[in-house]
Structure formats: C-alpha cells, structure tokens
C-alpha atoms as a PDB file:
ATOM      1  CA  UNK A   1     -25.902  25.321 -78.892  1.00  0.00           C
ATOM      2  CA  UNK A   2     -27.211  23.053 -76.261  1.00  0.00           C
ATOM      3  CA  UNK A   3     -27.685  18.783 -77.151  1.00  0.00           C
ATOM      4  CA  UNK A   4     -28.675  16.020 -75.240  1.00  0.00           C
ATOM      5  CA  UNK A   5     -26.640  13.000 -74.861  1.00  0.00           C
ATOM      6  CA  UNK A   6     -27.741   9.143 -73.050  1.00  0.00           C
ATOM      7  CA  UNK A   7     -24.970   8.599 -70.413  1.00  0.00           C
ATOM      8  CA  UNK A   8     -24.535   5.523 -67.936  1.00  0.00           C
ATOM      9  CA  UNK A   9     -26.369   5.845 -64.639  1.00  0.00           C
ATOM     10  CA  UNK A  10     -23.340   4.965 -62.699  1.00  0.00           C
ATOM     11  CA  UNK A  11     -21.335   7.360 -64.738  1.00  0.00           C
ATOM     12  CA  UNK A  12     -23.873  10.180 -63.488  1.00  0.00           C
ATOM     13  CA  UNK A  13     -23.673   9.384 -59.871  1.00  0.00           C
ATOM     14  CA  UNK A  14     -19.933   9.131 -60.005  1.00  0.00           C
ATOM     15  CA  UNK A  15     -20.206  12.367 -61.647  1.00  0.00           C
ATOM     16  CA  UNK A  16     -22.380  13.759 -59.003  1.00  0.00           C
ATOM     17  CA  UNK A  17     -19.699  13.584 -56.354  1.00  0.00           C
ATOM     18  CA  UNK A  18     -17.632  16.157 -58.120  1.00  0.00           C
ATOM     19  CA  UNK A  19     -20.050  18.572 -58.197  1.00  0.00           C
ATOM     20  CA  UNK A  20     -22.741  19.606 -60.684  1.00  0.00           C
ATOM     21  CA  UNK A  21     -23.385  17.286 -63.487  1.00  0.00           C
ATOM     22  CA  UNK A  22     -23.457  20.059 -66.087  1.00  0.00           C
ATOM     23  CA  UNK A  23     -20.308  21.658 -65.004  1.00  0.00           C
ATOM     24  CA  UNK A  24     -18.557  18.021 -64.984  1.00  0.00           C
ATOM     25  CA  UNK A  25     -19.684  17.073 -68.324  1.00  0.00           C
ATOM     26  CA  UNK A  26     -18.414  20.346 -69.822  1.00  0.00           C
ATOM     27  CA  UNK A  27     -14.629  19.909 -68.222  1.00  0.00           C
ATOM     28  CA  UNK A  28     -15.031  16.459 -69.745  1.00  0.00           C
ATOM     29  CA  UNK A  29     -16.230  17.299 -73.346  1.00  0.00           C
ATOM     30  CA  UNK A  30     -13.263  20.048 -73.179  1.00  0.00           C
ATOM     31  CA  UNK A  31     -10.713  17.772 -71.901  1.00  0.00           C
ATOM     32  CA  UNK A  32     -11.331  15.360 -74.492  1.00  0.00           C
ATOM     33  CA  UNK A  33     -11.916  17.788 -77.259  1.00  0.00           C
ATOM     34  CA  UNK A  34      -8.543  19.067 -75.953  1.00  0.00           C
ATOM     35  CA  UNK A  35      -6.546  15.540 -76.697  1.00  0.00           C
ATOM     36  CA  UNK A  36      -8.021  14.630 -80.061  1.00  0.00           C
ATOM     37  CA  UNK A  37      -7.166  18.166 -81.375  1.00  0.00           C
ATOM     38  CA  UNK A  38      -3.255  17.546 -80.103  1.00  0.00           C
ATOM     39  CA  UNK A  39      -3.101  14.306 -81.556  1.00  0.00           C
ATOM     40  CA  UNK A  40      -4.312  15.489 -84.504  1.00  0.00           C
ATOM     41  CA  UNK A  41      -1.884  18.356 -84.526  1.00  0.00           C
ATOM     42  CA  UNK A  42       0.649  15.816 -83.370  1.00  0.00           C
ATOM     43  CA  UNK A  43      -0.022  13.614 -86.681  1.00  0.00           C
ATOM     44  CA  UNK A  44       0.124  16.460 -88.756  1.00  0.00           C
ATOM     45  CA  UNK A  45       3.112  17.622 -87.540  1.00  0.00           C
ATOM     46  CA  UNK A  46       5.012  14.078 -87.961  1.00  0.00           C
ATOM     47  CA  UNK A  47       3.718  14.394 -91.706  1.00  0.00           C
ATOM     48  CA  UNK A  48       5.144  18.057 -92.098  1.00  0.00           C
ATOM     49  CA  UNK A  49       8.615  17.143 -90.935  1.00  0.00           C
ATOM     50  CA  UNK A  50       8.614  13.930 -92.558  1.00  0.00           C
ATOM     51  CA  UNK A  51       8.578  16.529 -96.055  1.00  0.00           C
ATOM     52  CA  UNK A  52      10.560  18.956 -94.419  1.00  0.00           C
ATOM     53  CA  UNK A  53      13.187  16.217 -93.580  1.00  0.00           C
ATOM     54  CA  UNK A  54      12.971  14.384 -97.528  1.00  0.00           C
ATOM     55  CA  UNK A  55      13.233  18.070 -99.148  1.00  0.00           C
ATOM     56  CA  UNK A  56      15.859  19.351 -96.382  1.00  0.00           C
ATOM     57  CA  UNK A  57      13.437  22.482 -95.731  1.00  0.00           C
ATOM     58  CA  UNK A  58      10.248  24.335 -95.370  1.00  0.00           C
ATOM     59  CA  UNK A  59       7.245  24.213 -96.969  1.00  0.00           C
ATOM     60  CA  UNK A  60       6.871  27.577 -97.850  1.00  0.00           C
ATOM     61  CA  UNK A  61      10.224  27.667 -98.943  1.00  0.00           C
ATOM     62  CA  UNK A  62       9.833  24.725-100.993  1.00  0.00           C
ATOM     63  CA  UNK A  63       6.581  26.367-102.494  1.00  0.00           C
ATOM     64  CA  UNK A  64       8.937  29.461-103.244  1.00  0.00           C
ATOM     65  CA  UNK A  65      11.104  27.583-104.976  1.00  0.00           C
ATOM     66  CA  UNK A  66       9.205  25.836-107.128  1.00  0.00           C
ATOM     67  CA  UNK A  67       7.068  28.661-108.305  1.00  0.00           C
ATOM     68  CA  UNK A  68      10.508  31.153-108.650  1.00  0.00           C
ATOM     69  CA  UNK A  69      13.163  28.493-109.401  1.00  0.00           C
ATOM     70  CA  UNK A  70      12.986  26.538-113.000  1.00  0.00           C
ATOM     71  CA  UNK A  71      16.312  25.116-112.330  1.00  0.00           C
ATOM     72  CA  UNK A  72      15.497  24.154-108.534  1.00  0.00           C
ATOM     73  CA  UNK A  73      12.315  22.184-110.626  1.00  0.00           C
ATOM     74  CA  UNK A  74      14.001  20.172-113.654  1.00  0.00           C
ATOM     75  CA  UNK A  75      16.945  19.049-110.764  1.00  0.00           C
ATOM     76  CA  UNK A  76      13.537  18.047-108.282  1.00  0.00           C
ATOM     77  CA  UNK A  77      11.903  16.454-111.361  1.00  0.00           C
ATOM     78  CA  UNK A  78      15.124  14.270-111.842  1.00  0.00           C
ATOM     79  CA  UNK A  79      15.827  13.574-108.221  1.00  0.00           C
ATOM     80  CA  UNK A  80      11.766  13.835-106.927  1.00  0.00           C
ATOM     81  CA  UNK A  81       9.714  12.344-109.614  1.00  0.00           C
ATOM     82  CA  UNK A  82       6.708  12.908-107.327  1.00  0.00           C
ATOM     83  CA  UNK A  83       7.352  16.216-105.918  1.00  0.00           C
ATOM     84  CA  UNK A  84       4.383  17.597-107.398  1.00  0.00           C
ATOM     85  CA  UNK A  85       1.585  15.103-105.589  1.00  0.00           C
ATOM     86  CA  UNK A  86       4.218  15.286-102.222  1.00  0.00           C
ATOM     87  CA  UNK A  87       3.770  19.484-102.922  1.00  0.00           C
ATOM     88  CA  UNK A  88      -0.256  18.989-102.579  1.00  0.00           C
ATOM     89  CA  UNK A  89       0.004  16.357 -99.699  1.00  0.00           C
ATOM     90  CA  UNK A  90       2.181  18.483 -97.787  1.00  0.00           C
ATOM     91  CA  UNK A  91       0.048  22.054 -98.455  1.00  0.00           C
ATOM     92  CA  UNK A  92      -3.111  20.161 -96.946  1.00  0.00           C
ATOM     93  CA  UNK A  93      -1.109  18.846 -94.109  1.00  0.00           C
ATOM     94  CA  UNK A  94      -0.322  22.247 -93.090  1.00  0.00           C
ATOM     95  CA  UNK A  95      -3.934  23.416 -93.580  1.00  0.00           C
ATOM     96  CA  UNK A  96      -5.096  21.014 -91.390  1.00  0.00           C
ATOM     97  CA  UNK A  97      -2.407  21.877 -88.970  1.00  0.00           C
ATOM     98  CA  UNK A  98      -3.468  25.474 -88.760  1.00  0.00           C
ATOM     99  CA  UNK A  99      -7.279  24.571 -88.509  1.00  0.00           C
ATOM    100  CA  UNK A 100      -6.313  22.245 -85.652  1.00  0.00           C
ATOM    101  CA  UNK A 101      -4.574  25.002 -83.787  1.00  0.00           C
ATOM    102  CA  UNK A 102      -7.404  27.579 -84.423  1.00  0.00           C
ATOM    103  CA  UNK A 103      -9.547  25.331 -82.904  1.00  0.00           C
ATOM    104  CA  UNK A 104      -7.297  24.321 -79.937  1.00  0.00           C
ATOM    105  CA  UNK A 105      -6.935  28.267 -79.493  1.00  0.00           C
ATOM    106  CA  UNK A 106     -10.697  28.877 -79.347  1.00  0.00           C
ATOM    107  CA  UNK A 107     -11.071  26.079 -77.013  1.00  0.00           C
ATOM    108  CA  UNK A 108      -8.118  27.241 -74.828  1.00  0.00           C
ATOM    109  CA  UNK A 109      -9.330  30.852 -74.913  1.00  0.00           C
ATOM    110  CA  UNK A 110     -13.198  30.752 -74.313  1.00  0.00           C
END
C-alpha cells in the first residue's frame, strides 16, 4: 500500500544527501516503527512481571491454577481480593505483548 505524506522542504534536501528520498523515508518509517513497537513491548513487559512478581509466578501457571486448584482460589480470594480483575489485566497484557512481537517479527523479517 503506497500513501502520501507533506514533509519539510529542508527535511527533503537533507534527505537527499543520503541518497534516494524513497529509500530514506522507508529506513526512517522502519526505524521508528521499530522503537514504538519495543517500547511498547517494553511497557508490557514491566506490567507482566509486575503480576508475575505480586503472584510469585507465571501467568499461565497462575491461569492453571485457578481453573484446576479450588483451594489455590478460596486462599487467593482471602489474600487477593482482586485476583480476578488482576487475572483479566494481566491476560490482555500478554496479548498485547505477543501482537507487539508479531509485528516487530514481520518488520524485522520482510
């Protein structure tokens, strides 16, 4: 898919020194494209860990253990009172992680 976008004069003829203007702009979009995706995948991690470190493990174990463990849930219900909205938070923070990545790895590999 091809766009158009208005870019300073000055910027262009800067741009022009490094070679074609095309060819610059692309490295540009994908270096940029390139940082916001890590600091997105660097925010999500912080959140991840931040559950990881307040339930001392995993998510998926977590997830295992509330869906196997009825004892592991009325202790968490005692100690966690909000387990259940952290459980949702934390699933859609490592959603977003892995849609972050797949796009960092389509970037990285095309």
């Amino acid at each position: 898919m091809k766009g158009s976008i208005a870019v300073k004069e000055e910027y262009l003829d800067i741009m022009k020194i490094f070679g074609d203007i095309q060819d610059q702009a692309n490295f540009a979009f994908r270096h940029f494209i390139i940082d916001r995706i890590c600091e997105k995948i660097d925010t999500c991690q912080k959140s991840i860990q931040e559950y990881e470190s307040k339930y001392q493990m995993k998510y998926s174990e977590f997830q295992e253990k509330v869906s196997m463990n009825e004892e592991f849930v009325k202790k968490l219900n005692r100690t966690h009172p909000t387990w259940e909205n952290d459980l949702i938070i934390w699933e859609a923070h490592n959603t977003e992680l892995e849609r972050w990545k797949n796009y960092l790895n389509s970037i990285l590999t095309t």
